[in-house]
PDB file of N, CA and C in Angstrom:
ATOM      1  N   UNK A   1       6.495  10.177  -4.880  1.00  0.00           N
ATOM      2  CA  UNK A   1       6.415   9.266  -5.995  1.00  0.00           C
ATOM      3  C   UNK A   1       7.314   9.776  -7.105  1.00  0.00           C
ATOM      4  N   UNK A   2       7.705   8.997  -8.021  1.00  0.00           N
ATOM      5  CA  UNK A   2       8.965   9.353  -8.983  1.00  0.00           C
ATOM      6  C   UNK A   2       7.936  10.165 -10.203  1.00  0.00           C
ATOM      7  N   UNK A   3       8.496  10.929 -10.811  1.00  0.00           N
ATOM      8  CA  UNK A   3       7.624  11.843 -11.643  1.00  0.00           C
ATOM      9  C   UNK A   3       7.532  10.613 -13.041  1.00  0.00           C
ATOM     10  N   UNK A   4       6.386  10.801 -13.543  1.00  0.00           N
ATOM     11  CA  UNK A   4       5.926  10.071 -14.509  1.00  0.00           C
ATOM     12  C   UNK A   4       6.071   8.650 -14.114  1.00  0.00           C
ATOM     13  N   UNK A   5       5.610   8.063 -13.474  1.00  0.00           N
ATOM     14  CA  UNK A   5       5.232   6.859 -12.491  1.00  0.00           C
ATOM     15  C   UNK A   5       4.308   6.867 -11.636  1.00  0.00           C
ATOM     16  N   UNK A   6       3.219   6.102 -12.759  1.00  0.00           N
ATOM     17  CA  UNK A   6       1.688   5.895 -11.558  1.00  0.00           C
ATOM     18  C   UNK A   6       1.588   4.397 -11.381  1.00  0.00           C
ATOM     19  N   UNK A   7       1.114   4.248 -10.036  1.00  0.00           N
ATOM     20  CA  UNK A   7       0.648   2.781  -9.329  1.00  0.00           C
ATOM     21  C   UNK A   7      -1.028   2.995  -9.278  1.00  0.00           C
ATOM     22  N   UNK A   8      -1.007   1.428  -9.279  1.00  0.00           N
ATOM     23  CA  UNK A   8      -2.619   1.043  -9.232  1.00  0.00           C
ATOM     24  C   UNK A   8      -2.570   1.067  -7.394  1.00  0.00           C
ATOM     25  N   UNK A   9      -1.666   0.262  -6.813  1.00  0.00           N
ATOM     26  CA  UNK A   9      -1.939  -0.011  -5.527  1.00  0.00           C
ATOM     27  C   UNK A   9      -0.733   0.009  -4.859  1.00  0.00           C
ATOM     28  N   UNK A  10      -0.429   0.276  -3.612  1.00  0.00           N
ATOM     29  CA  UNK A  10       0.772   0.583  -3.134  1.00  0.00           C
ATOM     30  C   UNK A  10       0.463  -0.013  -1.299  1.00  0.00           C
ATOM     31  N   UNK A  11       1.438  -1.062  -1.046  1.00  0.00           N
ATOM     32  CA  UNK A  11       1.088  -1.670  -0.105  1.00  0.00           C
ATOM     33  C   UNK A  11       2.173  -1.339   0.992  1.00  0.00           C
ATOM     34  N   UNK A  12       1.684  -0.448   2.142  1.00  0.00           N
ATOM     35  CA  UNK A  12       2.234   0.509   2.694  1.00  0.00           C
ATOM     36  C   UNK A  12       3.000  -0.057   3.768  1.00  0.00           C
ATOM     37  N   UNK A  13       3.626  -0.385   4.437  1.00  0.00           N
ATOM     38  CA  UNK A  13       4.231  -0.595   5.708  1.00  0.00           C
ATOM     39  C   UNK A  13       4.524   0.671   6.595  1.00  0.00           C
ATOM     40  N   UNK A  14       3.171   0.417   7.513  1.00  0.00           N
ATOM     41  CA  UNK A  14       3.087   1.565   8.248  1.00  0.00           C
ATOM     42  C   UNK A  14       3.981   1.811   9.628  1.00  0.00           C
ATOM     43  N   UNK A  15       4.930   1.215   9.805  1.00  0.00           N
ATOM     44  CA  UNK A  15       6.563   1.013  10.700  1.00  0.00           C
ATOM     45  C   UNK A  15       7.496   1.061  10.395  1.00  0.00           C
ATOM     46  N   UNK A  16       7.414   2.296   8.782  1.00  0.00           N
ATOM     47  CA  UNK A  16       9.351   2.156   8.673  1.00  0.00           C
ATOM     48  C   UNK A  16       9.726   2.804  10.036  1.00  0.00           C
ATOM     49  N   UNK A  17      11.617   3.436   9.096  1.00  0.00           N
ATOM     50  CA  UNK A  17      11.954   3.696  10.081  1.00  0.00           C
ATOM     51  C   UNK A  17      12.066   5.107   9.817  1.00  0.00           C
ATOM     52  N   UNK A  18      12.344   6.144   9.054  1.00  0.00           N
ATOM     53  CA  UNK A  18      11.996   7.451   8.798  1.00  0.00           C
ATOM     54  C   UNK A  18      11.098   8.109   8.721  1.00  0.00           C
ATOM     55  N   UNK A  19      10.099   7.082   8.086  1.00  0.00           N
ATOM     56  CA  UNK A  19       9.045   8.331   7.842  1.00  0.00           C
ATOM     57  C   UNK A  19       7.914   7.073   8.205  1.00  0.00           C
ATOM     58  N   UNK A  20       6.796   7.615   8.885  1.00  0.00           N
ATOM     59  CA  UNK A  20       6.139   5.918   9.301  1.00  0.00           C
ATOM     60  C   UNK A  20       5.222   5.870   8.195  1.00  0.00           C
ATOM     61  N   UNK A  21       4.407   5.075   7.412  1.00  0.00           N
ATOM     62  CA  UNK A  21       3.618   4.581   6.752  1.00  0.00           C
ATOM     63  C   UNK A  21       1.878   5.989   6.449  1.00  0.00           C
ATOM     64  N   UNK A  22       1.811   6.207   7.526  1.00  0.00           N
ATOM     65  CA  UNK A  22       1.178   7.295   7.638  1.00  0.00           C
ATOM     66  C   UNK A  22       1.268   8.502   7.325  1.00  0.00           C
ATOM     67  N   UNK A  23       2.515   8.585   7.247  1.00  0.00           N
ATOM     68  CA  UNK A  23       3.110   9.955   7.310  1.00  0.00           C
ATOM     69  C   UNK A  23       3.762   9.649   5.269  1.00  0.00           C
ATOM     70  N   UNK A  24       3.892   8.828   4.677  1.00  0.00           N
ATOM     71  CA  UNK A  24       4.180   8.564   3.303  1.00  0.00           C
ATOM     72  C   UNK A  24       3.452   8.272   2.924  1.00  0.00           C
ATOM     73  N   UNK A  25       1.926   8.123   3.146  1.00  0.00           N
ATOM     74  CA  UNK A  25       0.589   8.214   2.276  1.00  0.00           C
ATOM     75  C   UNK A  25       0.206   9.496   2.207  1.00  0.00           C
ATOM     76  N   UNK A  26       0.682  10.252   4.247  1.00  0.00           N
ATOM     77  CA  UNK A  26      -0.201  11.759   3.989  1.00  0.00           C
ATOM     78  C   UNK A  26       0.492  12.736   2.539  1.00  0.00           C
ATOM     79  N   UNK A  27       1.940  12.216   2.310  1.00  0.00           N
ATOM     80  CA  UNK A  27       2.767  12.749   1.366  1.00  0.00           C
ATOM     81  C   UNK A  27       2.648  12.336   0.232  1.00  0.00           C
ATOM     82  N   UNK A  28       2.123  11.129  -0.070  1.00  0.00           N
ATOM     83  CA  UNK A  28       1.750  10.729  -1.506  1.00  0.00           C
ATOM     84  C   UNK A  28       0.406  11.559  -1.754  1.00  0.00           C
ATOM     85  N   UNK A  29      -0.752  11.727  -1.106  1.00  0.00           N
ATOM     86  CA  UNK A  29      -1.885  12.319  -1.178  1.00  0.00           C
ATOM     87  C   UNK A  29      -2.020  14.091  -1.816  1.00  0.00           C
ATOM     88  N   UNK A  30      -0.881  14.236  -0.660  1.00  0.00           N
ATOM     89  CA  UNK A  30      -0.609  15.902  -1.486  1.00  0.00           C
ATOM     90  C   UNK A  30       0.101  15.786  -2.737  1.00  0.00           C
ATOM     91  N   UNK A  31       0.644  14.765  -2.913  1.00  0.00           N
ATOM     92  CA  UNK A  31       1.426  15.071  -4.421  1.00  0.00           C
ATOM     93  C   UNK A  31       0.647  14.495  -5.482  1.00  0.00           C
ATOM     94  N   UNK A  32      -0.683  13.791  -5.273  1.00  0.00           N
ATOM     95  CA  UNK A  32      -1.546  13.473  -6.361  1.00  0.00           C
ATOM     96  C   UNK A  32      -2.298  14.432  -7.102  1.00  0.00           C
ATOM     97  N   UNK A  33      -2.449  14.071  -8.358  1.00  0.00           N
ATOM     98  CA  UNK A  33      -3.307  14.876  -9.289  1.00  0.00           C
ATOM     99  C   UNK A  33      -4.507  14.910  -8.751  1.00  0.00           C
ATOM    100  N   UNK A  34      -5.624  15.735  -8.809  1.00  0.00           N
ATOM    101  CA  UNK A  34      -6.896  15.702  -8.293  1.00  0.00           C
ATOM    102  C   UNK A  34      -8.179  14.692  -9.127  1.00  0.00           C
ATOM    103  N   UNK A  35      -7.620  14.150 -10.357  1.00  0.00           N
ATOM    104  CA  UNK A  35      -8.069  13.127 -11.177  1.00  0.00           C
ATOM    105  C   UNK A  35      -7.879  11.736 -10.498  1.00  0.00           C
ATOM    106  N   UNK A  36      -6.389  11.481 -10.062  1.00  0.00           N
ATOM    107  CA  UNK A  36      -6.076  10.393  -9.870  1.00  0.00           C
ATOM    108  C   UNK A  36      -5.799   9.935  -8.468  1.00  0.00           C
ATOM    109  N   UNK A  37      -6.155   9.017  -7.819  1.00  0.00           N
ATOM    110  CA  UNK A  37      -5.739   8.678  -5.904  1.00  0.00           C
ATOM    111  C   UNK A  37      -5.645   6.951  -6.677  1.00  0.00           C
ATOM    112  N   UNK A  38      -4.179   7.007  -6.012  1.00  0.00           N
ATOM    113  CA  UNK A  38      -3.539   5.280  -5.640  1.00  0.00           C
ATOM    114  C   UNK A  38      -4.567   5.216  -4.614  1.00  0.00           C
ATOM    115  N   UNK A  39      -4.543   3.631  -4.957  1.00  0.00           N
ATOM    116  CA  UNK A  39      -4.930   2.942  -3.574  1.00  0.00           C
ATOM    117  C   UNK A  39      -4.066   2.512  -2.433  1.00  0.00           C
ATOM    118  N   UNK A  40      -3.965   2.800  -1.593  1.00  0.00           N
ATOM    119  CA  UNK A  40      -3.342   2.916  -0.720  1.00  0.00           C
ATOM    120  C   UNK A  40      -3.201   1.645   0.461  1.00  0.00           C
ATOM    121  N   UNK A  41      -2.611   0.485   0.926  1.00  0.00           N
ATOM    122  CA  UNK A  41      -2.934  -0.662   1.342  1.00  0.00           C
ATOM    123  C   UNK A  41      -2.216  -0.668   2.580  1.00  0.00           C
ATOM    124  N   UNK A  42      -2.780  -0.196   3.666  1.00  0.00           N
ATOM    125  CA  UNK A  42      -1.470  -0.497   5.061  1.00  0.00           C
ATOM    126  C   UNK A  42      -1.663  -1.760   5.628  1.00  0.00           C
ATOM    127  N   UNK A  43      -0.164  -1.882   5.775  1.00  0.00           N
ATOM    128  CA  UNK A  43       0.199  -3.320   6.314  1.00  0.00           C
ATOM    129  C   UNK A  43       1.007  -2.885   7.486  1.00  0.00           C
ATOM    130  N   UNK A  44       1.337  -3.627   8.309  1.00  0.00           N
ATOM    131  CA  UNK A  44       2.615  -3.496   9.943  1.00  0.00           C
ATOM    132  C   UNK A  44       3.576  -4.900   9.398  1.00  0.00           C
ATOM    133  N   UNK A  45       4.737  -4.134   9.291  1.00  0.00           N
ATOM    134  CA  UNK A  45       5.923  -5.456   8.763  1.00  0.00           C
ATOM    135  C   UNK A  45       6.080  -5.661  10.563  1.00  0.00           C
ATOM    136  N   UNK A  46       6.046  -6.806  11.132  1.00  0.00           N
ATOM    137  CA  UNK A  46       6.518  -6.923  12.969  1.00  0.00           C
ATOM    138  C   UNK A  46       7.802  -7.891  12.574  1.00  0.00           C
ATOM    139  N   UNK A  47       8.653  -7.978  13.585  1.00  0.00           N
ATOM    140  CA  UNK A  47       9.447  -9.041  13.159  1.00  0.00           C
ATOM    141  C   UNK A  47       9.443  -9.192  14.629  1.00  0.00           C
ATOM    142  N   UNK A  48       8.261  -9.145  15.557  1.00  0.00           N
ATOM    143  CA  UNK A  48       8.970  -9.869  16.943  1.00  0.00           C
ATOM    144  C   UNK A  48       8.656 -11.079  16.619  1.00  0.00           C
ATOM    145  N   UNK A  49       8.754 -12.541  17.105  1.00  0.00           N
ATOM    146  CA  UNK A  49       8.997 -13.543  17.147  1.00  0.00           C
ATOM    147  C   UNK A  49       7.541 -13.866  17.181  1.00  0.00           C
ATOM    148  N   UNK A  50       6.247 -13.521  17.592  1.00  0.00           N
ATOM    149  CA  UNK A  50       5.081 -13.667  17.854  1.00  0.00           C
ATOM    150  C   UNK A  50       4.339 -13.160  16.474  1.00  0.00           C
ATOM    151  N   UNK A  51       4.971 -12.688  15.542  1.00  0.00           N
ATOM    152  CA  UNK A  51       4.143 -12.385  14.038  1.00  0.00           C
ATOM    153  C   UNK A  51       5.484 -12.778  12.725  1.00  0.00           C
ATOM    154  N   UNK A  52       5.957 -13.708  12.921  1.00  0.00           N
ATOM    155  CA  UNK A  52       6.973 -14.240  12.237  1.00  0.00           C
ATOM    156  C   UNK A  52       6.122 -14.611  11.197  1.00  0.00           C
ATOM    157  N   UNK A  53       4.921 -14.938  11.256  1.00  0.00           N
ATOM    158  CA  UNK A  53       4.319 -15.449   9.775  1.00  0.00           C
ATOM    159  C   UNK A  53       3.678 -14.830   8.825  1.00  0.00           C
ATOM    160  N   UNK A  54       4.229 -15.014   7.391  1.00  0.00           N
ATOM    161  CA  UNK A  54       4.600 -13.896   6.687  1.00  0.00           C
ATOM    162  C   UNK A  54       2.632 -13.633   5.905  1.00  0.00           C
ATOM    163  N   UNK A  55       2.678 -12.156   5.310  1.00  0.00           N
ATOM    164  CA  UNK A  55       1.566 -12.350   4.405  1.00  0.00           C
ATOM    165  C   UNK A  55       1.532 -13.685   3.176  1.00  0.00           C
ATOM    166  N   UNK A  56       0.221 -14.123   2.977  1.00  0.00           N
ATOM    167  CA  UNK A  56       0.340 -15.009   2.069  1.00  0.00           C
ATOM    168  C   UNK A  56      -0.553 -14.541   0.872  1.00  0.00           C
ATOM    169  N   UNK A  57       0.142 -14.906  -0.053  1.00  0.00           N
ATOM    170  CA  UNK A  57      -0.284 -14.423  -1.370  1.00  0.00           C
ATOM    171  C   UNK A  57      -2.288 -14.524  -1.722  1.00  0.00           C
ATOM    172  N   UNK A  58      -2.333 -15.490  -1.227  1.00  0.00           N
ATOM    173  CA  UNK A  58      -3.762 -15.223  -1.380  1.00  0.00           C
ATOM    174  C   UNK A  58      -4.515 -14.576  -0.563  1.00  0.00           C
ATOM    175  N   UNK A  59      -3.640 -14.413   0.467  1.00  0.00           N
ATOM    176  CA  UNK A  59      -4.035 -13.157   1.989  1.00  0.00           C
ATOM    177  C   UNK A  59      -4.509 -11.426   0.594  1.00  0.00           C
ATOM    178  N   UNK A  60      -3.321 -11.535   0.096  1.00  0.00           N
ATOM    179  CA  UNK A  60      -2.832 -10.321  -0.936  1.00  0.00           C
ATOM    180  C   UNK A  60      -3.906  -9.862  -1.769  1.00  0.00           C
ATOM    181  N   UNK A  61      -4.842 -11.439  -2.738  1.00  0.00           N
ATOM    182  CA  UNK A  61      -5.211 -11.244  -3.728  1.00  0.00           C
ATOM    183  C   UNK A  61      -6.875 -11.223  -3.171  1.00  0.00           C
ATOM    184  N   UNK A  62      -7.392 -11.944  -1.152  1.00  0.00           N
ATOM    185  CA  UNK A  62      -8.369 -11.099  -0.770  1.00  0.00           C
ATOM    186  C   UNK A  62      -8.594  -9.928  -0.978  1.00  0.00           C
ATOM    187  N   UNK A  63      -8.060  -9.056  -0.344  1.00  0.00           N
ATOM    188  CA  UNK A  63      -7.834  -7.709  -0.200  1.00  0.00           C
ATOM    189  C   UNK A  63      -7.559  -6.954  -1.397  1.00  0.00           C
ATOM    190  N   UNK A  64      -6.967  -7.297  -2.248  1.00  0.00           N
ATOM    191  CA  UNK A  64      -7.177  -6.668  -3.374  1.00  0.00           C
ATOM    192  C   UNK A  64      -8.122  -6.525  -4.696  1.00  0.00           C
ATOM    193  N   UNK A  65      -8.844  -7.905  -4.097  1.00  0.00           N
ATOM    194  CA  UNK A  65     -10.375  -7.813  -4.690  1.00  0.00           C
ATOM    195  C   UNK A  65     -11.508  -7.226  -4.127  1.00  0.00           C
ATOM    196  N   UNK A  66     -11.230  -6.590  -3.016  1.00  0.00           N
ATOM    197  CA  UNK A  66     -12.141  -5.849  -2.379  1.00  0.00           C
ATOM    198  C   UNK A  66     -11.883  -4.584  -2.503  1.00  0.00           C
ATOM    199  N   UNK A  67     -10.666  -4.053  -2.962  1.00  0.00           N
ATOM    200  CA  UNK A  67     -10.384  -2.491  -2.992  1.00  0.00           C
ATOM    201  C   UNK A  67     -10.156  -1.767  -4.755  1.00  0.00           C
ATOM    202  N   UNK A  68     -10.075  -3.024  -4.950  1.00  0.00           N
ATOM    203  CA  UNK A  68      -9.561  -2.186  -6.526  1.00  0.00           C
ATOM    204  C   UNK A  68     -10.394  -2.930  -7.431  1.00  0.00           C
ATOM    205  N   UNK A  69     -10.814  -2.009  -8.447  1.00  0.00           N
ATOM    206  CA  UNK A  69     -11.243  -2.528  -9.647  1.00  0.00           C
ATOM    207  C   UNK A  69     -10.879  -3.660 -10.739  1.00  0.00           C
ATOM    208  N   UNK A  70     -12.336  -4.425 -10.468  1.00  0.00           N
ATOM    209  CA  UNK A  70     -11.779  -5.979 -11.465  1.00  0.00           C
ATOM    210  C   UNK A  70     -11.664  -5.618 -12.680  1.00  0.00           C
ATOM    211  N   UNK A  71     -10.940  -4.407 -13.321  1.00  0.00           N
ATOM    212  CA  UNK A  71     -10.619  -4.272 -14.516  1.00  0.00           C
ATOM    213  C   UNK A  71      -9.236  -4.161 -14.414  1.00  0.00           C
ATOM    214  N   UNK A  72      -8.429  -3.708 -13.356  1.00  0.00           N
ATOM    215  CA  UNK A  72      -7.023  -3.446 -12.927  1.00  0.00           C
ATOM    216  C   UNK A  72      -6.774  -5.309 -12.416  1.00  0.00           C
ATOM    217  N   UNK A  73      -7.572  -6.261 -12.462  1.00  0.00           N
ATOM    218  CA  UNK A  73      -6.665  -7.338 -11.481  1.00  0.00           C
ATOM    219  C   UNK A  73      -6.483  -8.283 -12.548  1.00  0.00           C
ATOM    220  N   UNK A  74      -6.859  -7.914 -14.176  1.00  0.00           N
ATOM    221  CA  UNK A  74      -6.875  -9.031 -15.070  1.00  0.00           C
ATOM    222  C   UNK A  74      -5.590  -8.664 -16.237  1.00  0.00           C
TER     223      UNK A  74
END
């Protein structure tokens, strides 16, 4: 994470291509303060032809009312 830059939520794509999604949370985790943990959101970007359809925004704003605090979504 960039120094002096905190996120509320960070929506992970766990299939790059360097470092997989898993492996850049286990690295965000060690570099957190012991006060503070992002929330952490894994997603799979697919582009085979059989998951062509994209997240939808209110797909987004489920899930983010279930993980994060309704003081962060207003």
């Amino acid at each position: 994470m960039a120094i002096g830059v905190s996120y509320d939520v960070i929506f992970m794509d766990c299939q790059m291509r360097e470092m997989t999604g898993y492996e850049a949370a286990t690295e965000i985790r060690r570099l957190e303060q012991p006060n503070r943990r992002v929330t952490i959101i894994a997603m799979a970007a697919d582009a085979s032809a059989a998951c062509r359809e994209p997240v939808k925004p209110e797909q987004k704003k489920v899930v983010l009312r279930k993980v994060v605090p309704a003081a962060l979504l207003t």
